[in-house]
N, C-alpha and C. Protein backbone atom coordinates (compact mmCIF):
# COMPACT_ATOMS: atom_id res chain seq x y z
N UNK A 1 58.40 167.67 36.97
CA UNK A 1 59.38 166.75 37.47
C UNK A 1 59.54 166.91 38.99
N UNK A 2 59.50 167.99 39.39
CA UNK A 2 59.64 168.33 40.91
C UNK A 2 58.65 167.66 41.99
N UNK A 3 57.25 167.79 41.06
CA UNK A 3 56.28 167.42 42.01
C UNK A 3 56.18 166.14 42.09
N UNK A 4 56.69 165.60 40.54
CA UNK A 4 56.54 163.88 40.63
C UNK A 4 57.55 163.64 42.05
N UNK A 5 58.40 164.41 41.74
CA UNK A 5 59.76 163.53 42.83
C UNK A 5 59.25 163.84 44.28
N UNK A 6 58.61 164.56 44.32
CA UNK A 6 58.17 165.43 46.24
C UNK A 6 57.10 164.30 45.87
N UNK A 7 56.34 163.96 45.01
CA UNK A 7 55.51 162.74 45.49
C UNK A 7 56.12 161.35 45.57
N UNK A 8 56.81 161.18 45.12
CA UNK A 8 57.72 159.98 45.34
C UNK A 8 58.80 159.95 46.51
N UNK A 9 58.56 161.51 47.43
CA UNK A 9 59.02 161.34 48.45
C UNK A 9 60.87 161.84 48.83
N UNK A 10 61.04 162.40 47.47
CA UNK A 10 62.29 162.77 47.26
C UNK A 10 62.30 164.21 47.41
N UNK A 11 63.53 164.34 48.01
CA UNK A 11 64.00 166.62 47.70
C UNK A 11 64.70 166.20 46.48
N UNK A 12 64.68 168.22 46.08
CA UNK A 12 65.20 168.28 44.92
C UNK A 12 65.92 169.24 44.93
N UNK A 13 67.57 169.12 44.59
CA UNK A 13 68.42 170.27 45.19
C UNK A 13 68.92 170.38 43.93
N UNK A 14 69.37 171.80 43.46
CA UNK A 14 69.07 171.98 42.46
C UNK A 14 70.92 172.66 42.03
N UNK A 15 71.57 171.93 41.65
CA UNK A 15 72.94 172.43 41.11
C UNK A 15 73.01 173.74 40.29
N UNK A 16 73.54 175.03 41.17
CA UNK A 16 73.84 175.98 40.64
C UNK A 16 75.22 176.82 40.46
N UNK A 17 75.24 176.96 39.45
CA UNK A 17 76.92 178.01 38.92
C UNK A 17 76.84 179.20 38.52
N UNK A 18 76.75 179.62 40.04
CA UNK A 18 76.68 181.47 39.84
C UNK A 18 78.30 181.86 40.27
N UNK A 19 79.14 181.24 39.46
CA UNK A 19 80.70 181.55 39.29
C UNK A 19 81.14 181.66 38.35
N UNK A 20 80.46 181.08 37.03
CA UNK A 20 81.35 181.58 35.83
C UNK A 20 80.20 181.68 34.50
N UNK A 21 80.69 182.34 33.86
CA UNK A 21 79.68 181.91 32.34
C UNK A 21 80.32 180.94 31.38
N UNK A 22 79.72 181.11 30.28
CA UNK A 22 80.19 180.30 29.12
C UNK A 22 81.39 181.03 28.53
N UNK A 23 81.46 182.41 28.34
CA UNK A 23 82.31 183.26 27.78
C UNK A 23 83.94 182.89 28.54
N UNK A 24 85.05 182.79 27.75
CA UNK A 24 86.31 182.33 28.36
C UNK A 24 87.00 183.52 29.17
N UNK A 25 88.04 183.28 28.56
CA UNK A 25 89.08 184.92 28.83
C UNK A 25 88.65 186.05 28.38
N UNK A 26 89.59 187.52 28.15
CA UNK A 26 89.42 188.33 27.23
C UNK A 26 89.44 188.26 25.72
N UNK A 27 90.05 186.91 25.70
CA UNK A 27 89.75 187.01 23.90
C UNK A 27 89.01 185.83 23.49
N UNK A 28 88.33 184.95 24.51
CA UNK A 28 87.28 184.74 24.17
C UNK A 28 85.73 185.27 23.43
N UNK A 29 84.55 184.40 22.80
CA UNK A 29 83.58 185.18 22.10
C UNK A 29 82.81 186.15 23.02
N UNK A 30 81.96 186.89 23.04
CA UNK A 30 81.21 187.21 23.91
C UNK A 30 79.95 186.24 23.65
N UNK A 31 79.45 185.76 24.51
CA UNK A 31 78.72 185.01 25.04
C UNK A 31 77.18 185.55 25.43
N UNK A 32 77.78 185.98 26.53
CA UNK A 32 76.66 186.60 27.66
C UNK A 32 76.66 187.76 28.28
N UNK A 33 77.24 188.09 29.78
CA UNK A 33 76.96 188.98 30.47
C UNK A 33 78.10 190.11 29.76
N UNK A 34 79.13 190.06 29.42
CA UNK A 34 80.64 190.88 28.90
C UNK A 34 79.89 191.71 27.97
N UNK A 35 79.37 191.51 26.90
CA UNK A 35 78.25 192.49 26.21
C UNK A 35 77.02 193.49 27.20
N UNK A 36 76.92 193.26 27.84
CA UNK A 36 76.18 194.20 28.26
C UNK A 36 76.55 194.88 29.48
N UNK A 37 76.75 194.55 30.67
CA UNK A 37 77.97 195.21 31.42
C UNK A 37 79.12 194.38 32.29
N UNK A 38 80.11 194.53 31.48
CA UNK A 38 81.11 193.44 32.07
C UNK A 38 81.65 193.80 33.39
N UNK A 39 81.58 194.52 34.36
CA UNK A 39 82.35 195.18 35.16
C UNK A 39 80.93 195.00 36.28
N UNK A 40 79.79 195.06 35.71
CA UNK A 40 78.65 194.27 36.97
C UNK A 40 78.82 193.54 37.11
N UNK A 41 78.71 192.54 35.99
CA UNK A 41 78.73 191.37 36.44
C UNK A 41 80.06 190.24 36.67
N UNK A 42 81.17 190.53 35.70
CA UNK A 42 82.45 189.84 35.94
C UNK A 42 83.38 190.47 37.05
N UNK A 43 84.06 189.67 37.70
CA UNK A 43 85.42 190.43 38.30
C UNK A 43 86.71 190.73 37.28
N UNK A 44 87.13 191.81 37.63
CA UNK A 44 88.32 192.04 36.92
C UNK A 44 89.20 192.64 37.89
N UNK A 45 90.66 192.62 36.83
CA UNK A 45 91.97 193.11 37.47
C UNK A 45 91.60 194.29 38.39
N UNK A 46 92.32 195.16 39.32
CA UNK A 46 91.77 196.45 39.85
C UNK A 46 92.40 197.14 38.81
N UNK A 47 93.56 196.96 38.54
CA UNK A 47 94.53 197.83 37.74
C UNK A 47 94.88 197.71 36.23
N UNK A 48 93.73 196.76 35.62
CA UNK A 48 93.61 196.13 34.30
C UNK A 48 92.41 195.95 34.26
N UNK A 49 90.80 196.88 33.79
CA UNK A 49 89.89 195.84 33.89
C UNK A 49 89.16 195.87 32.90
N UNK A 50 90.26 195.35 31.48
CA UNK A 50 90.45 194.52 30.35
C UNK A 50 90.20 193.13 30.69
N UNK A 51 91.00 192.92 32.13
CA UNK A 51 91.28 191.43 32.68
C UNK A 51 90.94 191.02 33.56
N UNK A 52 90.58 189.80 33.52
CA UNK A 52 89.56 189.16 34.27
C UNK A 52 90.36 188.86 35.65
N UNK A 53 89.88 188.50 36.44
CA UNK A 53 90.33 188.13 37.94
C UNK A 53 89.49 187.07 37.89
N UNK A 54 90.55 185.66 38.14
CA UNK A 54 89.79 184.20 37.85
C UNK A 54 89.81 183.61 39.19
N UNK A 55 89.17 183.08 39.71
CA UNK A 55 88.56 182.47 41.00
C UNK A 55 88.25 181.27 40.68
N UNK A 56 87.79 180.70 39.54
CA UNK A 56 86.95 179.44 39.03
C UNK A 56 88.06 178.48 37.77
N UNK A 57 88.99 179.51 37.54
CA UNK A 57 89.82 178.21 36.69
C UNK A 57 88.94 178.31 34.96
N UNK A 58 88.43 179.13 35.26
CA UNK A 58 87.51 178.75 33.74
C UNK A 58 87.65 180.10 32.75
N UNK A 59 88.24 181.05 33.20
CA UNK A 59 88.47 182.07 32.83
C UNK A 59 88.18 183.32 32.93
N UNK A 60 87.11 183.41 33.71
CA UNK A 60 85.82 184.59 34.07
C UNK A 60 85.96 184.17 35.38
N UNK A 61 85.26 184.57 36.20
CA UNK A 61 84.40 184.64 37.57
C UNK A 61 83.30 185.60 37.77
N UNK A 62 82.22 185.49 37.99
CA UNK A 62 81.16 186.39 38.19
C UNK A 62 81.35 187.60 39.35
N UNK A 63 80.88 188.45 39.30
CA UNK A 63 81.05 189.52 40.34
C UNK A 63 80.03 189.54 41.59
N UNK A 64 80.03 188.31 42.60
CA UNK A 64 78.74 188.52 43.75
C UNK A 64 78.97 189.77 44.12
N UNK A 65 79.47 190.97 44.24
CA UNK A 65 79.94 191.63 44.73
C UNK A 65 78.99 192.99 44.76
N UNK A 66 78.34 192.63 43.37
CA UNK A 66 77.85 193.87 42.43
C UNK A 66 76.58 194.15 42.47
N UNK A 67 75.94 194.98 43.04
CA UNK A 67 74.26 194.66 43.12
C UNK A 67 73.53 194.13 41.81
N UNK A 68 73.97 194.16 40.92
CA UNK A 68 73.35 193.97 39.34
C UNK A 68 73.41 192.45 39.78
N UNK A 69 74.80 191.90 39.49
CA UNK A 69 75.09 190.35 39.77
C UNK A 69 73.92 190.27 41.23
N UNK A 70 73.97 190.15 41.89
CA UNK A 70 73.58 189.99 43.25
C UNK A 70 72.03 189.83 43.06
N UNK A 71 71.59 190.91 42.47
CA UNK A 71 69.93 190.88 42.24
C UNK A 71 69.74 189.78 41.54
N UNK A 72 70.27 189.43 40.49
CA UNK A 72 69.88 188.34 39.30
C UNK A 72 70.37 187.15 40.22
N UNK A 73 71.28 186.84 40.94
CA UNK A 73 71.50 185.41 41.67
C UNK A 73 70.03 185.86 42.69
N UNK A 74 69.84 186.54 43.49
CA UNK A 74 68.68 186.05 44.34
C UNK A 74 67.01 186.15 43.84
N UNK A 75 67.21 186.69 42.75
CA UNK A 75 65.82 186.20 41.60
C UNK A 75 65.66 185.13 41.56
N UNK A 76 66.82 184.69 40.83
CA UNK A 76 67.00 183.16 40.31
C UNK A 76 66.72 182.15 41.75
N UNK A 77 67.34 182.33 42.44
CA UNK A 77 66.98 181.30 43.88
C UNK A 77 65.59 181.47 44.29
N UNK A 78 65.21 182.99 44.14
CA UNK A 78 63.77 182.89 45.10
C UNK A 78 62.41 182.23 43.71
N UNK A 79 62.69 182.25 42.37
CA UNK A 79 62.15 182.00 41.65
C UNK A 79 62.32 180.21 41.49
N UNK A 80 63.54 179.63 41.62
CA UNK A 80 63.50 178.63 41.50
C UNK A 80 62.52 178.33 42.67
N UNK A 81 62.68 178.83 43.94
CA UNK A 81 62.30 177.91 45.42
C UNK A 81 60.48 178.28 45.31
N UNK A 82 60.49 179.48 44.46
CA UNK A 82 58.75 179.62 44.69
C UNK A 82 57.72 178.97 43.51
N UNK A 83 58.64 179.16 42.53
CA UNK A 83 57.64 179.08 41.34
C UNK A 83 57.61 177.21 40.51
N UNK A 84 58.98 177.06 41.17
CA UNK A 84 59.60 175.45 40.31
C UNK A 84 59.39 174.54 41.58
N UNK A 85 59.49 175.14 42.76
CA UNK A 85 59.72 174.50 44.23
C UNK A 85 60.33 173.38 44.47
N UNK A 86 61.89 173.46 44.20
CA UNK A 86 63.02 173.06 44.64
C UNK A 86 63.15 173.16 46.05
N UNK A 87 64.12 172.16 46.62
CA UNK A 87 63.65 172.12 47.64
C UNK A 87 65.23 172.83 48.60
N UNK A 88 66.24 173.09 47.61
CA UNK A 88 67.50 173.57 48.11
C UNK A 88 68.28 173.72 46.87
N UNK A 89 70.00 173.78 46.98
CA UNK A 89 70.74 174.41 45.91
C UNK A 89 71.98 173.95 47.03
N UNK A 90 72.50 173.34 46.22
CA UNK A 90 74.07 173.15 45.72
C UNK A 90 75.14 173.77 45.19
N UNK A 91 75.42 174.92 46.00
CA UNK A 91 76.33 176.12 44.65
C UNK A 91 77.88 175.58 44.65
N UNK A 92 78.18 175.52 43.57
CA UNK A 92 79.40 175.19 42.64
C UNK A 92 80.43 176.44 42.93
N UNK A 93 81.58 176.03 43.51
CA UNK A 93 82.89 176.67 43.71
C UNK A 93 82.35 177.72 44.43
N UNK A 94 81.44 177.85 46.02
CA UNK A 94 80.96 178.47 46.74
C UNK A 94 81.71 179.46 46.92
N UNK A 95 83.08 179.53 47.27
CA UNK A 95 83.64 180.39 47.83
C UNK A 95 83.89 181.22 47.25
N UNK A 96 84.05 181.56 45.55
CA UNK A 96 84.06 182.72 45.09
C UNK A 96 83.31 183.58 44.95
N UNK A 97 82.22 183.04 45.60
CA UNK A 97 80.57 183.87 45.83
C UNK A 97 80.35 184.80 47.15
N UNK A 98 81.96 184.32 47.98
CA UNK A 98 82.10 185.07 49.17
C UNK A 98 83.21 185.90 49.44
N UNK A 99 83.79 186.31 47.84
CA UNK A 99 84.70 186.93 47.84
C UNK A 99 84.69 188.38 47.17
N UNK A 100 84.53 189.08 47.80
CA UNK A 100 83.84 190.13 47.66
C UNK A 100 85.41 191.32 47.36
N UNK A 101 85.80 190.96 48.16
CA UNK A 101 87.60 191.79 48.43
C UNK A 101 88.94 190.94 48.35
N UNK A 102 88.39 189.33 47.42
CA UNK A 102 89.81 188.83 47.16
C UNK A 102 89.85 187.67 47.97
N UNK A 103 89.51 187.92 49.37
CA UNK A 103 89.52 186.80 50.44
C UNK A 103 88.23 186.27 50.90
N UNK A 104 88.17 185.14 51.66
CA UNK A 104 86.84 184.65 51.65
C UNK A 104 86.23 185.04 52.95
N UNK A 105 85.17 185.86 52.63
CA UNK A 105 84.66 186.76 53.78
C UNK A 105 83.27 186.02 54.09
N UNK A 106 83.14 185.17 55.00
CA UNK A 106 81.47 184.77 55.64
C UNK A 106 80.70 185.59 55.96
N UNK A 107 80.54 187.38 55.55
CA UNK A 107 79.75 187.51 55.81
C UNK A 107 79.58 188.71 54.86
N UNK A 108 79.73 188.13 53.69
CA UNK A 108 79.89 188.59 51.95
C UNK A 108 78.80 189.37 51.70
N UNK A 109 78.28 189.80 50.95
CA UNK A 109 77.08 190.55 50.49
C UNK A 109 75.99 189.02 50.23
N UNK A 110 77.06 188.70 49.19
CA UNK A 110 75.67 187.10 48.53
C UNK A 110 75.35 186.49 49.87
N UNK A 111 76.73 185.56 51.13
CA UNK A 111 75.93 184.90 52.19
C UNK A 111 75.30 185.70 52.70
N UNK A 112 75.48 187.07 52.87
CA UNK A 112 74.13 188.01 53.87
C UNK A 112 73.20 188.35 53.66
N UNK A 113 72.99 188.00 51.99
CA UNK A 113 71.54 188.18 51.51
C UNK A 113 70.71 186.98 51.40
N UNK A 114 71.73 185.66 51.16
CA UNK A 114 71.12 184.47 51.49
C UNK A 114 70.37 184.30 52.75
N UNK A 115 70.75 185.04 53.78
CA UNK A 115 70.38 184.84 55.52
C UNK A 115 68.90 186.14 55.54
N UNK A 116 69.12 186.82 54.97
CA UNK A 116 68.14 187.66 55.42
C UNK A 116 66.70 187.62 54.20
N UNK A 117 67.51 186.89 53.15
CA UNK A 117 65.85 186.84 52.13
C UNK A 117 64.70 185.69 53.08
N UNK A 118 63.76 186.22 52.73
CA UNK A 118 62.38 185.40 53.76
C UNK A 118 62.40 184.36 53.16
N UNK A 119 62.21 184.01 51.68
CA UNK A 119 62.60 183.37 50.91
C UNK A 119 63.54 181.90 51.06
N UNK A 120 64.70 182.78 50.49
CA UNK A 120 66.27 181.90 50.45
C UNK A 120 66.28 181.16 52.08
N UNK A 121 66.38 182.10 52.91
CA UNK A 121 66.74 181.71 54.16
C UNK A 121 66.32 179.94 54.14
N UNK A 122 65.02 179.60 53.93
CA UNK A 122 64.29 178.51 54.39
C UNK A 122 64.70 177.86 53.50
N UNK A 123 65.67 177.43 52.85
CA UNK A 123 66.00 176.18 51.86
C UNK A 123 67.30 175.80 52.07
N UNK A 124 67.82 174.70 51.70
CA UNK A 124 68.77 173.66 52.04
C UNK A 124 69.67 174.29 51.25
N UNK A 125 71.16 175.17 51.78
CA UNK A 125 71.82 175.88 50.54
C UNK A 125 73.01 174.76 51.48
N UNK A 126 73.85 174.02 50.08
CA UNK A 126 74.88 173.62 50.34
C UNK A 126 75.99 174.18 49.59
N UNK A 127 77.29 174.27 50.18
CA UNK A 127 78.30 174.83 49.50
C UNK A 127 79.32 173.74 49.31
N UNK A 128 79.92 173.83 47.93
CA UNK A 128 81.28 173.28 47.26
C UNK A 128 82.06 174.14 47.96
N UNK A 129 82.89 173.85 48.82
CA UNK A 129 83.45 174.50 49.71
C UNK A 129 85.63 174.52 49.14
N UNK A 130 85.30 174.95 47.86
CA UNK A 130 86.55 175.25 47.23
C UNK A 130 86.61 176.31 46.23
N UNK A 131 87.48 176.90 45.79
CA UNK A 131 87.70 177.54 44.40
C UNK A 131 89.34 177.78 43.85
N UNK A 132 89.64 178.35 42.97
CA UNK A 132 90.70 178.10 42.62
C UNK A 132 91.26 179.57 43.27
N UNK A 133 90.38 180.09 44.01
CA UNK A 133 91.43 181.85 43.87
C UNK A 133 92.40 181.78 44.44
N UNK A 134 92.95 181.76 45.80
CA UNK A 134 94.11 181.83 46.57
C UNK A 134 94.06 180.41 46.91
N UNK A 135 95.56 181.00 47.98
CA UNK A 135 96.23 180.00 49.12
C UNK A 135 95.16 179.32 49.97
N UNK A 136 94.27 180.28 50.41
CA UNK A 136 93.11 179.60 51.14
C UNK A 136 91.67 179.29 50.38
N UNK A 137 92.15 178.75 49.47
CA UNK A 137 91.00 178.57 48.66
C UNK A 137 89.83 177.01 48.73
N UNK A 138 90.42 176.66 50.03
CA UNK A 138 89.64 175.20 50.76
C UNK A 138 88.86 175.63 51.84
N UNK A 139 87.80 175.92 51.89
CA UNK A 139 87.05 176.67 52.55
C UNK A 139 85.91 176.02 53.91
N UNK A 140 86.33 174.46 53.91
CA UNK A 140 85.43 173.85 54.79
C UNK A 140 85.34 174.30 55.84
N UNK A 141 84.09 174.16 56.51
CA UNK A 141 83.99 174.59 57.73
C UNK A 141 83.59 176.44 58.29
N UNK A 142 83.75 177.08 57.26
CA UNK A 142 84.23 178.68 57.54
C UNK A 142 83.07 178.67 56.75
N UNK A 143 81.62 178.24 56.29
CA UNK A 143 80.44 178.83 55.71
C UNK A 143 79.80 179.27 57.19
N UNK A 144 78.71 180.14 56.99
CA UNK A 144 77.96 180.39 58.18
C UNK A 144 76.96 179.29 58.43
N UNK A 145 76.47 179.39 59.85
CA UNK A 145 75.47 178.46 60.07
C UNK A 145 74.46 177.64 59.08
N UNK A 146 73.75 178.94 58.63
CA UNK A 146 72.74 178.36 57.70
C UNK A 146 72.88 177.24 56.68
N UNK A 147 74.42 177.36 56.02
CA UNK A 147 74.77 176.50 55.13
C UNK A 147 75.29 175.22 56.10
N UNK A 148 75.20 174.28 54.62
CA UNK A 148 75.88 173.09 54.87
C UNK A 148 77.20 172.91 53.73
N UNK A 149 78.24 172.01 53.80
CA UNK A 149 78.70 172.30 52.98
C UNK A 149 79.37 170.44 52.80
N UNK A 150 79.49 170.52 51.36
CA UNK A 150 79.91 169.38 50.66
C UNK A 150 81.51 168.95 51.36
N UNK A 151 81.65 168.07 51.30
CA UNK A 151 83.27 167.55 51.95
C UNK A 151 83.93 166.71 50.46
N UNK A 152 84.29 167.73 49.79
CA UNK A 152 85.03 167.19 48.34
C UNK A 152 86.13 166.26 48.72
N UNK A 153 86.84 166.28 50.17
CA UNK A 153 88.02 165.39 50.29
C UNK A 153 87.05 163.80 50.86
């Protein structure tokens, strides 16, 4: 499908949600990542981490934070961009991917690995430049250079 569309002259940006899984709350089923290590890959309470720390409204939030999480998101990008050859990525509720300590930090573990993979670097990364975590959870404008970012208003 990719190559038909790059021959027909089209990019192909590829919608990704490295913010939440399928699995809900804590008493949701286990799903996915919560079975095998929930504390790599989900965020949780500091002082409860029974409980999730939600960023995304969906019940979970993933942990960019975590080298486990972290490795498997830049697999997934450098595998999509080499092997499927997409031509960029669209990430969904960006900013909880830059929240590493609660607040939205531009220069997060995930955006600093986005900038320095040989890879990632060279592709069209746009950001949904919202999430549900805090007060400042409208994030336009405050991605780093490399990105572009969606204008939801």
């Amino acid at each position: 499908m990719v190559d038909a569309l790059h021959r027909a002259g089209l990019e192909v940006i590829l919608d990704v949600v490295f913010n939440h899984t399928a699995e809900a709350g804590p008493d949701g089923p286990t799903l996915c990542f919560r079975g095998v290590a929930k504390l790599a890959y989900y965020r949780v309470m500091p002082d409860d981490p029974g409980a999730y720390f939600d960023t995304t409204g969906c019940g979970n939030s993933l942990n960019a934070g975590d080298p486990i999480m972290l490795q498997l998101m830049m697999d997934s990008l450098r595998y999509w961009l080499t092997e499927m050859h997409v031509d960029g990525f669209r990430f969904d509720l960006a900013p909880t991917l830059a929240r590493q300590e609660g607040t939205f930090d531009k220069v997060s573990a995930f955006l600093d690995m986005c900038w320095q993979d040989p890879v990632v670097c060279r592709a069209k990364l746009i950001a949904e430049p919202w999430d549900v975590g805090q007060m400042d959870s409208y994030d336009l404008g405050r991605f780093p250079a490399l990105w572009r970012e969606w204008n939801g208003k």
